[in-house]
Protein backbone atom coordinates (compact mmCIF):
# COMPACT_ATOMS: atom_id res chain seq x y z
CA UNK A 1 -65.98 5.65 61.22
CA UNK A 2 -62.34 6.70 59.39
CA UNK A 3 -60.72 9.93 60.21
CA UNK A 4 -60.18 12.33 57.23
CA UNK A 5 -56.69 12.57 55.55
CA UNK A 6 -54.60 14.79 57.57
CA UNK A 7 -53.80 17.31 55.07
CA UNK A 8 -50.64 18.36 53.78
CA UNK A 9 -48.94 21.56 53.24
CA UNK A 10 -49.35 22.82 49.55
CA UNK A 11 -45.81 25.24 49.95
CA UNK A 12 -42.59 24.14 51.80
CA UNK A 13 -40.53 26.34 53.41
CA UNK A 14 -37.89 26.65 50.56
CA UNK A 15 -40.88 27.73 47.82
CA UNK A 16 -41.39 30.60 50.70
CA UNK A 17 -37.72 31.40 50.47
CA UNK A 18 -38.08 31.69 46.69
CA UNK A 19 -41.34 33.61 46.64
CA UNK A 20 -39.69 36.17 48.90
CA UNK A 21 -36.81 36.39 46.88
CA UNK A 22 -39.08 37.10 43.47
CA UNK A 23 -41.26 39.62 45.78
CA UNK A 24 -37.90 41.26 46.57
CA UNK A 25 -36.22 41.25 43.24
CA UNK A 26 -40.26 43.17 42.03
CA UNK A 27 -39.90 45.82 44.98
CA UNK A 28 -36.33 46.66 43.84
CA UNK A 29 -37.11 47.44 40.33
CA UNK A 30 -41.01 48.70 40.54
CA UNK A 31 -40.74 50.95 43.63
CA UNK A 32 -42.50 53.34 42.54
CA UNK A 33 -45.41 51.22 41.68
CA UNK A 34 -49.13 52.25 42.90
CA UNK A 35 -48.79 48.18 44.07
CA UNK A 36 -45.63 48.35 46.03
CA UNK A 37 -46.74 48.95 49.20
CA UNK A 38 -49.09 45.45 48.79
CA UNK A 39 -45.90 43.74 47.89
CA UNK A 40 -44.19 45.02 50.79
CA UNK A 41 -47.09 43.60 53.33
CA UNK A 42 -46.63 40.50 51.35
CA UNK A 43 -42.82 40.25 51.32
CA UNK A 44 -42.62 40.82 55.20
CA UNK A 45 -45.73 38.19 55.40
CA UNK A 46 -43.58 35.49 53.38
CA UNK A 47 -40.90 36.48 55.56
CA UNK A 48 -42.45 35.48 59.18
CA UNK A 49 -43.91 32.62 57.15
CA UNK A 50 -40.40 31.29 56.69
CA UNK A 51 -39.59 31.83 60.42
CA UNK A 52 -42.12 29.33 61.40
């Protein structure tokens, strides 16, 4: 019997970087969104991603 594939990460560490950087650049011009307080959670998410 094989072993399955070990699978493979789908985002590296630098598309993190550049997702938080595009979540940041959003928060600074649409704070006063009804959103912005989801794209805060996920900024601070993508940042302890990135920490990893």
């Amino acid at each position: 019997m094989s072993e399955p594939a070990r699978s493979r990460a789908v985002l590296s560490t630098e598309d993190f970087k550049l997702l938080k950087e595009a979540v940041r650049f959003y928060l600074q011009n649409n704070e006063d969104s009804p959103d912005s307080s989801k794209y805060s959670n996920l900024y601070h998410r993508l940042g302890s991603a990135t920490r990893r």
